[in-house]
Protein backbone atom coordinates (compact mmCIF):
# COMPACT_ATOMS: atom_id res chain seq x y z
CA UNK A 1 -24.43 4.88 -22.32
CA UNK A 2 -23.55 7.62 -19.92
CA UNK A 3 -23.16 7.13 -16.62
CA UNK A 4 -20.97 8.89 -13.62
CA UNK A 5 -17.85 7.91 -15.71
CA UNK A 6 -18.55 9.17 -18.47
CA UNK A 7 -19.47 8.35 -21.95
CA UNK A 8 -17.59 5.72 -23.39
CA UNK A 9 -18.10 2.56 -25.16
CA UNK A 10 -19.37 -0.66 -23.71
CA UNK A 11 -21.88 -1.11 -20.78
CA UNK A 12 -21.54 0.08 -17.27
CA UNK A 13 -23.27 -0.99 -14.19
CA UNK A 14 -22.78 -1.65 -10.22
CA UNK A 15 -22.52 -4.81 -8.85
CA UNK A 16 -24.22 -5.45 -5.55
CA UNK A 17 -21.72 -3.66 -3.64
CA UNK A 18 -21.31 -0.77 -5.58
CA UNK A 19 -18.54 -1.65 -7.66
CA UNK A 20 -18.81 0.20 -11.50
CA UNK A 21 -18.15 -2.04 -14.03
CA UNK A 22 -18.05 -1.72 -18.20
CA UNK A 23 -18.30 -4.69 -19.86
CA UNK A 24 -17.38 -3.84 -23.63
CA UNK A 25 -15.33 -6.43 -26.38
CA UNK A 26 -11.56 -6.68 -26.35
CA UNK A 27 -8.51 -8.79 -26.61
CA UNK A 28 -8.38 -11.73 -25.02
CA UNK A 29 -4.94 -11.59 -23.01
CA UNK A 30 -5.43 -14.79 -20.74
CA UNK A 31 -3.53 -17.96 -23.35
CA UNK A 32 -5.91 -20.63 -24.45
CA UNK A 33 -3.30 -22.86 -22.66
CA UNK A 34 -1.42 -22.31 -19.22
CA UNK A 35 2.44 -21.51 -20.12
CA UNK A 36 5.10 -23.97 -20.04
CA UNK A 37 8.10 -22.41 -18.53
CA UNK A 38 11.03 -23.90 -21.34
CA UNK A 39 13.49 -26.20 -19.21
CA UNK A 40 17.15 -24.11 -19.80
CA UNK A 41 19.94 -25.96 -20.31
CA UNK A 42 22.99 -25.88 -17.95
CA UNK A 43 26.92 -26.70 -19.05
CA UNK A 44 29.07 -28.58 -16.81
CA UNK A 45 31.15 -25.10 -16.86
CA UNK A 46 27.78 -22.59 -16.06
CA UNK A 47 26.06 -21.36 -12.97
CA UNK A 48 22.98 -22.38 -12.61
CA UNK A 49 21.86 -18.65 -11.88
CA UNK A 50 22.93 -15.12 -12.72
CA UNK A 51 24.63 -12.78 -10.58
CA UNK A 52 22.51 -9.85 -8.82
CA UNK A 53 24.37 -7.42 -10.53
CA UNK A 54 23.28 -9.21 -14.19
CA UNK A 55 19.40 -9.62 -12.90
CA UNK A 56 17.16 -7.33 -15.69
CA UNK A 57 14.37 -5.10 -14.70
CA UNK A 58 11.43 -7.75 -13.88
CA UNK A 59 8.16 -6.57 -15.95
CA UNK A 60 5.14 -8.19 -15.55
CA UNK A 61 3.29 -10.17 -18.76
CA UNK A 62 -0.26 -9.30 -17.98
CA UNK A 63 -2.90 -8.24 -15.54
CA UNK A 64 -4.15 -11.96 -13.89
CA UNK A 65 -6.27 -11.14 -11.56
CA UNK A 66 -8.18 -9.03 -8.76
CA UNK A 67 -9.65 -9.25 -5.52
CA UNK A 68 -12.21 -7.28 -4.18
CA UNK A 69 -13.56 -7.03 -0.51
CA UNK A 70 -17.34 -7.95 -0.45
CA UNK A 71 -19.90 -7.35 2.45
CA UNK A 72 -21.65 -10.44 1.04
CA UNK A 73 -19.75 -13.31 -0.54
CA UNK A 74 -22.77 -15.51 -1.49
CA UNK A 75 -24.69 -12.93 -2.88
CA UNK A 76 -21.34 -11.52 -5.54
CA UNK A 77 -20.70 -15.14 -6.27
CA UNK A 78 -24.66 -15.04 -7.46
CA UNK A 79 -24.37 -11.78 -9.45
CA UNK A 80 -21.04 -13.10 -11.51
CA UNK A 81 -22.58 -16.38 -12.01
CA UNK A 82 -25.80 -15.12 -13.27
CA UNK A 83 -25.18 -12.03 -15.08
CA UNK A 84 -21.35 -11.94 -16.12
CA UNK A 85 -21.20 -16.05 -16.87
CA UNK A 86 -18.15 -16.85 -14.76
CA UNK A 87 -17.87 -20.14 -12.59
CA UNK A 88 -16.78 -20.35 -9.33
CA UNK A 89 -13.42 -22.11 -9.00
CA UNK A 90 -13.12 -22.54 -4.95
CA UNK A 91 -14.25 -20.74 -1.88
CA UNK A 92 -14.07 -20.85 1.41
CA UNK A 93 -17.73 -20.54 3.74
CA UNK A 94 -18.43 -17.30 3.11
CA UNK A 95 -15.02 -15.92 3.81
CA UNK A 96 -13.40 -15.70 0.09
CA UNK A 97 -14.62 -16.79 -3.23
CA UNK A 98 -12.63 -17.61 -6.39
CA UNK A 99 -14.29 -17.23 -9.84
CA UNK A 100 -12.97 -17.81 -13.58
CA UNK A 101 -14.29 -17.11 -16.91
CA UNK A 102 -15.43 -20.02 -19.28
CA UNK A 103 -12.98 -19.73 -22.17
CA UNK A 104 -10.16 -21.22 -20.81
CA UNK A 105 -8.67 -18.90 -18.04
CA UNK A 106 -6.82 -19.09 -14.81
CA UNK A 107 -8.05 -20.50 -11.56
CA UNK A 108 -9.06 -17.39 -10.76
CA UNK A 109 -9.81 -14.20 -13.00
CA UNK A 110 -11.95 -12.22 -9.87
CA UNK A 111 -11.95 -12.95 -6.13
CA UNK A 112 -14.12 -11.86 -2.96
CA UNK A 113 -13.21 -11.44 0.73
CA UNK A 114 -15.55 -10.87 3.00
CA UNK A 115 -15.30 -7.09 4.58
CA UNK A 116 -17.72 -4.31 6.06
CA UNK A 117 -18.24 -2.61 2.53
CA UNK A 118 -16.75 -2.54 -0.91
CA UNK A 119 -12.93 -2.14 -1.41
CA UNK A 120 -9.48 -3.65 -3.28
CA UNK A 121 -7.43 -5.73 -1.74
CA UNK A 122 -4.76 -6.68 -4.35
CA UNK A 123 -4.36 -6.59 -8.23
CA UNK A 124 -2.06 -9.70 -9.61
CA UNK A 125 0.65 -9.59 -11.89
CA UNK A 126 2.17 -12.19 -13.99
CA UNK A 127 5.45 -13.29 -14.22
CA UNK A 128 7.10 -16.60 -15.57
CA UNK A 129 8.93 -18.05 -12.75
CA UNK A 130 9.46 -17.74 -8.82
CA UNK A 131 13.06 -16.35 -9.67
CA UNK A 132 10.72 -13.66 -11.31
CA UNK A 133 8.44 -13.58 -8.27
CA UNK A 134 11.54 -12.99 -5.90
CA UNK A 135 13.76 -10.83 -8.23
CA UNK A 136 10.55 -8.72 -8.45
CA UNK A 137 10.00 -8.50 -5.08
CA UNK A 138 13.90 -7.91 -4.17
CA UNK A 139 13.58 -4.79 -6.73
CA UNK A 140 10.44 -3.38 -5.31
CA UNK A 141 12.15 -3.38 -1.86
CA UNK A 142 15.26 -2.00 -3.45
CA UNK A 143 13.02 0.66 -4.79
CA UNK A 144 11.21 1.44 -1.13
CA UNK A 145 8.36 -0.87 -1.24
CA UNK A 146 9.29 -3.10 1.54
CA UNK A 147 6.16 -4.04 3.23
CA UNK A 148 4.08 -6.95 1.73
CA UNK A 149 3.70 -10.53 2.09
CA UNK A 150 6.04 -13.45 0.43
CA UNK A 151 7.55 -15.13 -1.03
CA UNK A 152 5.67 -18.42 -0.92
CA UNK A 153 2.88 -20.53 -2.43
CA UNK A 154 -0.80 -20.58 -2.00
CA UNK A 155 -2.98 -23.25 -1.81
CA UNK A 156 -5.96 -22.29 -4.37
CA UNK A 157 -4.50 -21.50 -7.27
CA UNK A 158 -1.05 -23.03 -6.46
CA UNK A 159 0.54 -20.37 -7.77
CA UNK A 160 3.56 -18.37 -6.11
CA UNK A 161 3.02 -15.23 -4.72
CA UNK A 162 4.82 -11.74 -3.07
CA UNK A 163 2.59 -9.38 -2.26
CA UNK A 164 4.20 -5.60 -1.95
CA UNK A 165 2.42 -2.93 -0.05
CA UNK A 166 1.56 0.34 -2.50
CA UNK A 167 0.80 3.76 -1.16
CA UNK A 168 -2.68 3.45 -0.21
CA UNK A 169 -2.89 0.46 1.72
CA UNK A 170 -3.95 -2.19 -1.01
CA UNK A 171 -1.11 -4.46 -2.77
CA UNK A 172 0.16 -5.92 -6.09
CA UNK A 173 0.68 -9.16 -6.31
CA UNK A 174 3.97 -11.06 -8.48
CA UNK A 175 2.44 -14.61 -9.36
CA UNK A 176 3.72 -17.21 -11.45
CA UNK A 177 2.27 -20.22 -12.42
CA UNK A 178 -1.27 -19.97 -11.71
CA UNK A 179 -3.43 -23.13 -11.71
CA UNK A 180 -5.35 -22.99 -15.34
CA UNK A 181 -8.66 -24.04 -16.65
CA UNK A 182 -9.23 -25.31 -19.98
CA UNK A 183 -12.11 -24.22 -21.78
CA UNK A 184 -14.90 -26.52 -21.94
CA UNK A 185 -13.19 -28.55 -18.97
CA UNK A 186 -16.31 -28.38 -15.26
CA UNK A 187 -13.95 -27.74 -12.50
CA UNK A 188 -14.17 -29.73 -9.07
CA UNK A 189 -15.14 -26.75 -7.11
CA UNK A 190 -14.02 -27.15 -3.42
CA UNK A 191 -15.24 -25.95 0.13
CA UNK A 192 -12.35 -25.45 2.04
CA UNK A 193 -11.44 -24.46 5.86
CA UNK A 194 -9.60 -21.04 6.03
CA UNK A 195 -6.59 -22.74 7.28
CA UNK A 196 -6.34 -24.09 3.66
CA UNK A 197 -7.41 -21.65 1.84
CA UNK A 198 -4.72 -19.07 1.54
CA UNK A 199 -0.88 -20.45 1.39
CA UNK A 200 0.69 -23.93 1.37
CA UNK A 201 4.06 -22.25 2.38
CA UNK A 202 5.38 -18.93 3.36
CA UNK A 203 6.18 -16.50 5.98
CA UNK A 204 3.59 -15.73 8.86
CA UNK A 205 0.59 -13.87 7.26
CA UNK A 206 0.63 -10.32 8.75
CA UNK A 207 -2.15 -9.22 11.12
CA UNK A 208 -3.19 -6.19 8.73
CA UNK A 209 -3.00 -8.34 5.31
CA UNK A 210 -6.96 -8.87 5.31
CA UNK A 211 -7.94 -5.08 5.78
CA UNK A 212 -10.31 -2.90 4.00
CA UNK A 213 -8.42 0.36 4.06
CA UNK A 214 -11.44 1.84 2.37
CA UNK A 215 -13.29 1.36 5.10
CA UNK A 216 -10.57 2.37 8.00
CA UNK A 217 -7.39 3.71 6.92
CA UNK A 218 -4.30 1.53 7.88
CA UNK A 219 -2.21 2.86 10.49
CA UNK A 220 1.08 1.73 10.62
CA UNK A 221 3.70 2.38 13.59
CA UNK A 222 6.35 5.17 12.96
């Protein structure tokens, strides 16, 4: 059907806040099963690491998740219950939401913070390990993209994390092992306080890391 973006296949609607979204078949790129990082075997003789200099380029596996600013919580948790099928994972009052899909998925395939308006906070990358997270986030920085959050672990999810600042204000995320839910397998949702619903370990978060910069542009000190 034709909307503003176009024709193309699939359907395409707004959510509640505005967000345009096409819903059309594809590949299912989320395993069946969470990944099991192969134990490698160290001689007597061999580091236990690399050197820097022998570190390869760090490219991610797969798009794992995003997470979208929301003026109402509740009300997307209702709309991706009831018309998309997913199943909320965790949340937080009405402060952040985590949702996953039904056919066996990660903790979290969509989030929601709470915010003025519509925006994106953060798309989420996969990697294999935390030496992946951190050799990621070490190349990023090498590369000019300094600002960010990490390394460390959050709490819902479990999985680790570096956030690095892109151009406009929003962030990708490195994240290895991700919390996974089996298809067929009811989840213990949880309620938890915002002090334990964002990272078990880690630096400080920065003051500007929850901000809508579609809403007010981030200004940063020269």
């Amino acid at each position: 059907m034709a909307t503003e973006a176009g024709d193309g296949p699939g359907i395409w609607f707004r959510d509640p806040d505005g967000n345009l979204l096409n819903i059309k078949p594809g590949v299912k790129t989320i395993p069946d099963a969470p990944a099991v990082t192969a134990a490698r075997a160290v001689q007597a003789d061999q580091r236990g690491t690399v050197t820097r200099d022998a570190v390869p380029t760090i490219h991610p596996q797969r798009l794992s998740h995003i997470l979208l600013f929301s003026a109402d919580v509740p009300r997307a948790i209702r709309f991706y219950q009831q018309v998309l099928g997913l199943n909320l994972s965790d949340f937080s009052r009405d402060i952040i939401a985590f949702m996953h899909a039904r056919h066996g998925c990660d903790h979290h395939l969509v989030a929601f913070a709470k915010s003025g308006g519509k925006g994106f906070h953060h798309a989420a990358w996969e990697v294999s390990t935390i030496d992946e997270v951190g050799n990621g986030a070490t190349q990023m920085a090498a590369a000019g993209f300094k600002e960010g959050w990490g390394t460390g672990r959050h709490c819902l999810g479990s999985n680790y994390f570096h956030y690095v600042r892109d151009p406009w204000g929003s962030f990708c995320e490195y994240s290895a092992e991700i919390d996974f839910i089996s298809a067929g397998y009811t989840w213990p949702t949880g309620d938890f306080p915002p002090e334990n619903s964002l990272y078990l370990w880690g630096p400080d978060v920065p003051a500007d890391f929850i901000h809508n910069t579609e809403l007010e542009p981030l200004v940063t000190a020269e």
